[in-house]
C-alpha atoms as a PDB file:
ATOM      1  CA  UNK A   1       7.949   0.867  -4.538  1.00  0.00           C
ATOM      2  CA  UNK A   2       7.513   3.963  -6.001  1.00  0.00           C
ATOM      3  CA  UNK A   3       3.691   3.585  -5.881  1.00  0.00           C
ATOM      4  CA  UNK A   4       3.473   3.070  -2.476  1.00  0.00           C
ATOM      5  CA  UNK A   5       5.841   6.098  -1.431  1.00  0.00           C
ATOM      6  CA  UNK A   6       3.887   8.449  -3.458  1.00  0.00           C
ATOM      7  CA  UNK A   7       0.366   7.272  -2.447  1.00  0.00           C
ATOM      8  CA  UNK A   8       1.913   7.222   0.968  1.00  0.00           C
ATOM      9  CA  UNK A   9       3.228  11.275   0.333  1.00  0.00           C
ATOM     10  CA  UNK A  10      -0.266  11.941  -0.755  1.00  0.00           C
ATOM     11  CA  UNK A  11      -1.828  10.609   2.224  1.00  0.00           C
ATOM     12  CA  UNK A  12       0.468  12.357   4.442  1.00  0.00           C
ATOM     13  CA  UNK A  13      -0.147  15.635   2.372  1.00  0.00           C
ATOM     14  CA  UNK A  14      -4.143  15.063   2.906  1.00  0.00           C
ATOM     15  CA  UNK A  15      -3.511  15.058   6.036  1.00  0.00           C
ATOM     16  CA  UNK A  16      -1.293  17.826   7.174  1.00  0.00           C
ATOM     17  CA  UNK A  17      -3.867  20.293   4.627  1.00  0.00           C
ATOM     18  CA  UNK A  18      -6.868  18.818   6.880  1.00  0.00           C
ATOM     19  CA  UNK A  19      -4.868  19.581  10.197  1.00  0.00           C
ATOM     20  CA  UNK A  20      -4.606  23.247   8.836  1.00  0.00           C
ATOM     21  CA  UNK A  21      -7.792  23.815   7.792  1.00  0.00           C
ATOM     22  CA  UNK A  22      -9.212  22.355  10.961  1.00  0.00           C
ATOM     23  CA  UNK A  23      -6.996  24.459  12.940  1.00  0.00           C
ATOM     24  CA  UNK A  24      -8.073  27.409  10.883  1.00  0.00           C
ATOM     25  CA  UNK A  25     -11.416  27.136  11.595  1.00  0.00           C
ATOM     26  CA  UNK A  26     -11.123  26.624  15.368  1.00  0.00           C
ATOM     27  CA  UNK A  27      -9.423  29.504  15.518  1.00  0.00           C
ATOM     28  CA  UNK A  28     -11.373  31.690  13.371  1.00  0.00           C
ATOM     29  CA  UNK A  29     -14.315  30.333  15.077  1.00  0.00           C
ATOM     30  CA  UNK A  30     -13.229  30.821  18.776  1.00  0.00           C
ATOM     31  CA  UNK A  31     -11.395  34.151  18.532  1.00  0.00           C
ATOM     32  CA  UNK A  32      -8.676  31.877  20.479  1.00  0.00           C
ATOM     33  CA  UNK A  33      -5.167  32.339  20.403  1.00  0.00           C
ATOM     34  CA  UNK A  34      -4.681  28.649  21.831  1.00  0.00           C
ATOM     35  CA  UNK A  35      -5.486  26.146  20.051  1.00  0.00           C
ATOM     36  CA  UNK A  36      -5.769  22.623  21.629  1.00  0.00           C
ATOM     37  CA  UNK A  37      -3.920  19.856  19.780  1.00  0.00           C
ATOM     38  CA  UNK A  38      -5.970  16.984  20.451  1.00  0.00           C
ATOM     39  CA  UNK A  39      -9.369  17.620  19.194  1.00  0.00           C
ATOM     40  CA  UNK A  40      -7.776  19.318  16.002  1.00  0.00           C
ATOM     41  CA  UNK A  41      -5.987  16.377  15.405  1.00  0.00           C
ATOM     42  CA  UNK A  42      -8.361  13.995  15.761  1.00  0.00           C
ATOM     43  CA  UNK A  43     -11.013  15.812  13.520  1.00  0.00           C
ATOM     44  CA  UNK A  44      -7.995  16.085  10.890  1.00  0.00           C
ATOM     45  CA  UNK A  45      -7.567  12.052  11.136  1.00  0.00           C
ATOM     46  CA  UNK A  46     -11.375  11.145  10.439  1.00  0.00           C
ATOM     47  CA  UNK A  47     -11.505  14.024   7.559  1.00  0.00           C
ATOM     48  CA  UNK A  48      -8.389  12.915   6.036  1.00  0.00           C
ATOM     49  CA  UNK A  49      -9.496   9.418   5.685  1.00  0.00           C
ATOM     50  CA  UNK A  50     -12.626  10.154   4.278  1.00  0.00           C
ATOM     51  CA  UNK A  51     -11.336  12.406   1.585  1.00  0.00           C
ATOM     52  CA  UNK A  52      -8.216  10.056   0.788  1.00  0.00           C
ATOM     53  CA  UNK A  53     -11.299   7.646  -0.274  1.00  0.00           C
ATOM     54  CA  UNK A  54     -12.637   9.710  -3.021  1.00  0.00           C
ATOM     55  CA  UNK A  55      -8.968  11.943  -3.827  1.00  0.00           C
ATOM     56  CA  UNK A  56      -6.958   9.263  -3.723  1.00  0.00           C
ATOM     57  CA  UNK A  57      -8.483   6.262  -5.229  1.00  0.00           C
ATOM     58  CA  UNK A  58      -6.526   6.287  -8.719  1.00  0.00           C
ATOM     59  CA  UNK A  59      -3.258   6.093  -7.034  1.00  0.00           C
ATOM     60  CA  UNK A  60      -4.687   3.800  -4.510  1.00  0.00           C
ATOM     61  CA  UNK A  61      -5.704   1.582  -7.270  1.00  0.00           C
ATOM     62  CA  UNK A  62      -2.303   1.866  -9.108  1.00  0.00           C
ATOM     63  CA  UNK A  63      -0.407   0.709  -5.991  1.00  0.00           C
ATOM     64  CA  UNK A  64      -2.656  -2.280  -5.765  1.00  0.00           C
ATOM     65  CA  UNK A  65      -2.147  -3.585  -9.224  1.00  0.00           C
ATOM     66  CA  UNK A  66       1.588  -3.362  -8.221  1.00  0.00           C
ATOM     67  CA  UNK A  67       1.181  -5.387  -5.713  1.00  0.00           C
ATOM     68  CA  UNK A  68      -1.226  -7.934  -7.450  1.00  0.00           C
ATOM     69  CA  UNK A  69       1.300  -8.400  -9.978  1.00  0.00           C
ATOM     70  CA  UNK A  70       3.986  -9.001  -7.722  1.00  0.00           C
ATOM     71  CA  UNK A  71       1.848 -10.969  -5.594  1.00  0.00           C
ATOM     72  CA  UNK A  72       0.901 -13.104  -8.570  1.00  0.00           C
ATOM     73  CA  UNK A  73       4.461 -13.648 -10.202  1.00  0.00           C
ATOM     74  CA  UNK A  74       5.774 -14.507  -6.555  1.00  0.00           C
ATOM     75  CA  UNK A  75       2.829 -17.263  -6.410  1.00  0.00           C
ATOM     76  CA  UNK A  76       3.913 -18.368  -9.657  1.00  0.00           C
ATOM     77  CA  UNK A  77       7.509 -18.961  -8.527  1.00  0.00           C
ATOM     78  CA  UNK A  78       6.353 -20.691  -5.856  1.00  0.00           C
ATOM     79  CA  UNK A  79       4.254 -23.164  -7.273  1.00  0.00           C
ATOM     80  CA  UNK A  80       7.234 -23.534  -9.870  1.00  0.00           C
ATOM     81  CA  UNK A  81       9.348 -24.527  -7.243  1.00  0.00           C
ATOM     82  CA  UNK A  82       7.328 -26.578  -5.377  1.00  0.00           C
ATOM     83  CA  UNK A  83       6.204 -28.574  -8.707  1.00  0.00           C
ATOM     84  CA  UNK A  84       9.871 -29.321  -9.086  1.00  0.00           C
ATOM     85  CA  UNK A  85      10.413 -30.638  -5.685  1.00  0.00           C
ATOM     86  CA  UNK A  86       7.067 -32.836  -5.143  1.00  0.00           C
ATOM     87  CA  UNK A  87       7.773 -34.453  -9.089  1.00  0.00           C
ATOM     88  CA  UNK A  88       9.301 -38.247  -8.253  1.00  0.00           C
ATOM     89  CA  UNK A  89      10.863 -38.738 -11.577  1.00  0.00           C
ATOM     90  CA  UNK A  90      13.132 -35.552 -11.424  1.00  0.00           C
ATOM     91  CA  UNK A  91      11.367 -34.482 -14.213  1.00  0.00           C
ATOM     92  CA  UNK A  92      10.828 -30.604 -14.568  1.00  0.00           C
ATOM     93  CA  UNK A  93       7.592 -28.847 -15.802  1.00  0.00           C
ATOM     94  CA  UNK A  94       9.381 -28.681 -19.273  1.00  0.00           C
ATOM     95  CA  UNK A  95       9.512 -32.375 -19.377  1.00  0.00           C
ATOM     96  CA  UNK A  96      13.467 -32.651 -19.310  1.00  0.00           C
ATOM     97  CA  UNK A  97      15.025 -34.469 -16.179  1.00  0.00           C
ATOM     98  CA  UNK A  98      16.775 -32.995 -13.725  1.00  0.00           C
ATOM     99  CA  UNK A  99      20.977 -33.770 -13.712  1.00  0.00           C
ATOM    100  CA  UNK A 100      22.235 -34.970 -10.163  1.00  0.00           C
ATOM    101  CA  UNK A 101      25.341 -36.152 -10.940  1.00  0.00           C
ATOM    102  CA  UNK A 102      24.162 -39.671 -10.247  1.00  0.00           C
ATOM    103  CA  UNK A 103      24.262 -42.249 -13.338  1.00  0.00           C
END
């Protein structure tokens, strides 16, 4: 979790330092005091993402490991569980029968 809300801060933060910068340069360009919001913002978005490919790729690749790992040990369980339910001896993967109650 704590992968995802920093890579998630980090994108945010890429994003808000494009928006500025874009905004800068509009209005240093245009000697305008008013400074539209759309076409700023839009500019920002497409820069952002861009950069975030290339700045942000080791945390990027951090968070996905997380979530391979959890991905994979969920799968696991799974399988586990469903290996224990489909066996028609009551037999577990360890070899030892399961207990019902029933004798």
């Amino acid at each position: 979790m704590r992968d995802f809300v920093v890579y998630t801060l980090a994108r945010i933060a890429l994003f808000v330092a494009a928006y500025a910068v874009t905004v800068g340069v509009y209005a240093l360009v245009t000697d305008d005091s008013a400074v539209p919001v759309l076409w700023p913002l839009l500019v920002a978005i497409v820069v952002s993402s861009i950069a975030s490919v290339y700045l942000l790729r080791g945390l990027r690749e951090r968070f996905v490991d997380v979530v391979q790992r959890r991905a994979a040990a969920a799968s696991q369980r799974f399988e586990a569980s469903r290996a224990k339910e489909d066996d028609p001896a009551g037999e577990t993967a360890d070899g030892k029968g399961l207990d019902h109650g029933v004798r």
